[in-house]
Protein backbone atom coordinates (compact mmCIF):
# COMPACT_ATOMS: atom_id res chain seq x y z
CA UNK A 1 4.32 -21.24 -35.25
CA UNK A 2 1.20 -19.04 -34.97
CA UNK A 3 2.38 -16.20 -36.92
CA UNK A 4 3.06 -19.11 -39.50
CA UNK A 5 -0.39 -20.72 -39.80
CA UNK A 6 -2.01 -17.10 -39.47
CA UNK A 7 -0.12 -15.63 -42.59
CA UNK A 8 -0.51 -18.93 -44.55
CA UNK A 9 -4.37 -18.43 -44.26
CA UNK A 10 -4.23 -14.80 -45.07
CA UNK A 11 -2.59 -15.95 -48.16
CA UNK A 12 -5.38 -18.99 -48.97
CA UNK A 13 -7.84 -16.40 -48.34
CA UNK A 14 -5.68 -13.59 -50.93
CA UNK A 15 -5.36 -16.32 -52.99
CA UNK A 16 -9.59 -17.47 -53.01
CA UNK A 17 -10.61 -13.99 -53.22
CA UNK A 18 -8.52 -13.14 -56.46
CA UNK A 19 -9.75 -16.06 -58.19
CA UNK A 20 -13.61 -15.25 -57.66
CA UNK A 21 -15.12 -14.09 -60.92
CA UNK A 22 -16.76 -10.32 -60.66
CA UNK A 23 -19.85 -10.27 -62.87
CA UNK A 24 -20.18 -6.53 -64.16
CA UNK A 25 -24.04 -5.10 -64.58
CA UNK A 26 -23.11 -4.39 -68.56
CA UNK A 27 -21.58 -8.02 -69.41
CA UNK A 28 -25.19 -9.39 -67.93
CA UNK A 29 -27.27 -6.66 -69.66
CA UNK A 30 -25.13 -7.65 -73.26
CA UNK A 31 -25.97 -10.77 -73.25
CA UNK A 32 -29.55 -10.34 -72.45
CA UNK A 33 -29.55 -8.04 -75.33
CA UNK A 34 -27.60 -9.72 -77.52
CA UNK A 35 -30.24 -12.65 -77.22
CA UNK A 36 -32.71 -10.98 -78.74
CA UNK A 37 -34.09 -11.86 -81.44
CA UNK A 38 -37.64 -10.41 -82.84
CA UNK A 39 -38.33 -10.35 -86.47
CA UNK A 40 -41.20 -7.57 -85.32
CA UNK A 41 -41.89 -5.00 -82.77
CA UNK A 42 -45.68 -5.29 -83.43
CA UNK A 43 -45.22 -9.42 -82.31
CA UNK A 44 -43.58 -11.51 -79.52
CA UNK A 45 -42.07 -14.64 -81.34
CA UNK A 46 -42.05 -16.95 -78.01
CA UNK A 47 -38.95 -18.99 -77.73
CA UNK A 48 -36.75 -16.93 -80.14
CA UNK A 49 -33.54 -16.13 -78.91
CA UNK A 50 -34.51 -17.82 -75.27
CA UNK A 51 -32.91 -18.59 -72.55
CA UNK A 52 -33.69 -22.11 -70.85
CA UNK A 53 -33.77 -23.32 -67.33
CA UNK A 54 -34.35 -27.15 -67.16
CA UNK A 55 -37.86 -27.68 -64.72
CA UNK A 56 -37.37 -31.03 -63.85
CA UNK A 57 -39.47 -31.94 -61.28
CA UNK A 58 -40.39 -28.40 -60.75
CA UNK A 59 -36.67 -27.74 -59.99
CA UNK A 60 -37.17 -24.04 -61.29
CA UNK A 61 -39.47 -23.18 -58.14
CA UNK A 62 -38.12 -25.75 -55.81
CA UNK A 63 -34.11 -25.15 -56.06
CA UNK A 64 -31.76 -22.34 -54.98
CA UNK A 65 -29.71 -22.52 -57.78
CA UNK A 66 -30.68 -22.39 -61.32
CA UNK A 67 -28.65 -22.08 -64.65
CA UNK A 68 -30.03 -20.17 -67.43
CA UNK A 69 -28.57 -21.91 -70.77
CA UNK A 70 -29.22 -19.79 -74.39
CA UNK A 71 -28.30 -22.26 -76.82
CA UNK A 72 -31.39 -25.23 -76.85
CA UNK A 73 -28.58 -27.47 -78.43
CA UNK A 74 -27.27 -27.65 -74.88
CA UNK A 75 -29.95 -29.93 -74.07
CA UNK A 76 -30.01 -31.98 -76.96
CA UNK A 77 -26.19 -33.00 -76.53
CA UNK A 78 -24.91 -32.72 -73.23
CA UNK A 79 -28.85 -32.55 -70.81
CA UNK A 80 -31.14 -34.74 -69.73
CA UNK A 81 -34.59 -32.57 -69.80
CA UNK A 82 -37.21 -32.70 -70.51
CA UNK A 83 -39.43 -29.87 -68.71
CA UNK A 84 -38.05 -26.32 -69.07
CA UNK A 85 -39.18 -22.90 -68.29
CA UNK A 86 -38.08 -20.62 -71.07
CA UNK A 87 -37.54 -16.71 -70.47
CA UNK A 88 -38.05 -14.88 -73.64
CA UNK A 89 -36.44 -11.74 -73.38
CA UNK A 90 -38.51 -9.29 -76.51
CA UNK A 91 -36.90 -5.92 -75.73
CA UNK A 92 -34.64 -4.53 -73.30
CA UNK A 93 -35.44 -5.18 -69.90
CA UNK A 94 -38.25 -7.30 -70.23
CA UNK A 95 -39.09 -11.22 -70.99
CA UNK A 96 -42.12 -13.57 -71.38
CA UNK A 97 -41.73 -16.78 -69.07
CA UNK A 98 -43.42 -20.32 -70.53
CA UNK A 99 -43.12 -23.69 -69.96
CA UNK A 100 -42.10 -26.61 -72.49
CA UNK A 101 -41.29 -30.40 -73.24
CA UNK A 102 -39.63 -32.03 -75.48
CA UNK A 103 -39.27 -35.44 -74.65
CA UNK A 104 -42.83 -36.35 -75.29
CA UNK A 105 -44.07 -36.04 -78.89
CA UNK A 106 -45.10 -33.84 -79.87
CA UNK A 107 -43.20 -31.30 -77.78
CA UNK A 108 -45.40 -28.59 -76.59
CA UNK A 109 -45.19 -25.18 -74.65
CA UNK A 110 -47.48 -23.68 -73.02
CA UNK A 111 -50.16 -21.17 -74.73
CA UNK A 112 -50.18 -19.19 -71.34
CA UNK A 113 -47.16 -17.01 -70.87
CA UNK A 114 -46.03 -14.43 -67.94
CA UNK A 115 -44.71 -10.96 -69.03
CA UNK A 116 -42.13 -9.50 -66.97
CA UNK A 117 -39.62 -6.59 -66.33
CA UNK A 118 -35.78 -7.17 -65.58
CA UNK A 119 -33.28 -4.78 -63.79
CA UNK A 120 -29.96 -5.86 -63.42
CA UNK A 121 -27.73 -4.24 -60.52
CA UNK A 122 -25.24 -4.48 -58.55
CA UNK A 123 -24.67 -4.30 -54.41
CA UNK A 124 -22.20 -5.15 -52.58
CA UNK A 125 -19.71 -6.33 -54.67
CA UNK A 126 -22.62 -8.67 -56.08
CA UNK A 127 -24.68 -8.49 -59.28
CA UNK A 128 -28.59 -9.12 -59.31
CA UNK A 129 -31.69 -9.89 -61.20
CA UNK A 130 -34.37 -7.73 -59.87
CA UNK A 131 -37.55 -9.07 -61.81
CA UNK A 132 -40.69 -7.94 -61.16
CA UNK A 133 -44.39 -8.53 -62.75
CA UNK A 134 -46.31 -5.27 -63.31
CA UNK A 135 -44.21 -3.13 -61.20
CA UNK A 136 -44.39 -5.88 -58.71
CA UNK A 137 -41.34 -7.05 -57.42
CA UNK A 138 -41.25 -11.07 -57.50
CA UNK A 139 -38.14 -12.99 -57.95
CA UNK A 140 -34.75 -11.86 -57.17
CA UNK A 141 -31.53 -13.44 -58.11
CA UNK A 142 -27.50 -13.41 -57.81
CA UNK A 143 -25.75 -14.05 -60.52
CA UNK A 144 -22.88 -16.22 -59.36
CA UNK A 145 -21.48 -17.49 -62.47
CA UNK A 146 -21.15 -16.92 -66.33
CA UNK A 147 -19.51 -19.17 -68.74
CA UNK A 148 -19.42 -20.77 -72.05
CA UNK A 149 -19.97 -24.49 -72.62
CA UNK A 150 -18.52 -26.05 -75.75
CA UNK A 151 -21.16 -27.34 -78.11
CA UNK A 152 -20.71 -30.07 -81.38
CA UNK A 153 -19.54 -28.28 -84.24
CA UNK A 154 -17.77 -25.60 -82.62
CA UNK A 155 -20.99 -24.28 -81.21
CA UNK A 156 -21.12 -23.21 -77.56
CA UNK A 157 -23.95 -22.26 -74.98
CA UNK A 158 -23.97 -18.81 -73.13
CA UNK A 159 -24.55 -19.97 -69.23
CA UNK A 160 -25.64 -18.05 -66.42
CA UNK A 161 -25.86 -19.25 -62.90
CA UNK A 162 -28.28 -17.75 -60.88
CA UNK A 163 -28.81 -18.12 -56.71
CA UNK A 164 -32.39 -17.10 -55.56
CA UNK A 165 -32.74 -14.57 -52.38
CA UNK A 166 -34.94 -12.92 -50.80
């Protein structure tokens, strides 16, 4: 009966591991690329082709878990947000951070924005956002999750989940 039970949870546990999604280095660095979107080198155009990750109640620096959404429609159809923390990404490997509403009228970001550096790796059969601020290291993330969400009019949203560590 042993031998039963004990080969009937090395199967669950075949079974669990095979279904996990692996998150390659290149399909994260593609779609940070592929979200950007500057008309200029010479200028930053904040919130173009950005990334948001809903701040309510300071959720961004309070939770362990955050998902990174690159369609603002998202928000609009399916969210209820109203403070979000936007991550600009200008050229590869780096973004501007800034904070916006939108409930209130009007909506408003802020004028002060962050710069920062990205490096996406992988260890140990995980994949991570380094990001640092001037060479400084200062967030790190897994990414434990990407998928699409299905927007009106055959529109979708790009969605990363994200797991801060140490």
């Amino acid at each position: 009966m042993k031998l039963i039970y004990t080969f009937a949870s090395l199967f669950l546990i075949y079974v669990g591991s095979c279904q996990a999604q692996h998150i390659y280095v290149s399909q994260i660095n593609k779609l940070l690329k592929s979200s950007i979107s500057q008309t200029s080198k010479k200028n930053i155009e904040v919130g173009s082709g950005e990334w948001l990750i809903c701040n309510q109640d300071s959720a961004f620096f309070k939770n362990d878990t955050l998902i990174l959404y690159d369609n603002r429609n998202y928000f609009y159809q399916l969210g209820k947000c109203c403070d979000f923390i936007g991550w600009t990404f200008y050229k590869k490997g780096a973004f501007l951070q800034s904070k916006l509403q939108t409930c209130n009228e009007p909506s408003s970001r802020s004028a002060y924005t962050e710069f920062y550096e990205v490096k996406v790796v992988a260890k140990q059969k995980s994949t991570y956002l380094l990001i640092s601020k001037k060479g400084v290291p200062s967030k790190n993330f897994e990414i434990t999750n990407i998928s699409k969400v299905a927007l009106a009019n055959n529109n979708f949203s790009n969605m990363i989940t994200v797991k801060k560590t140490k």
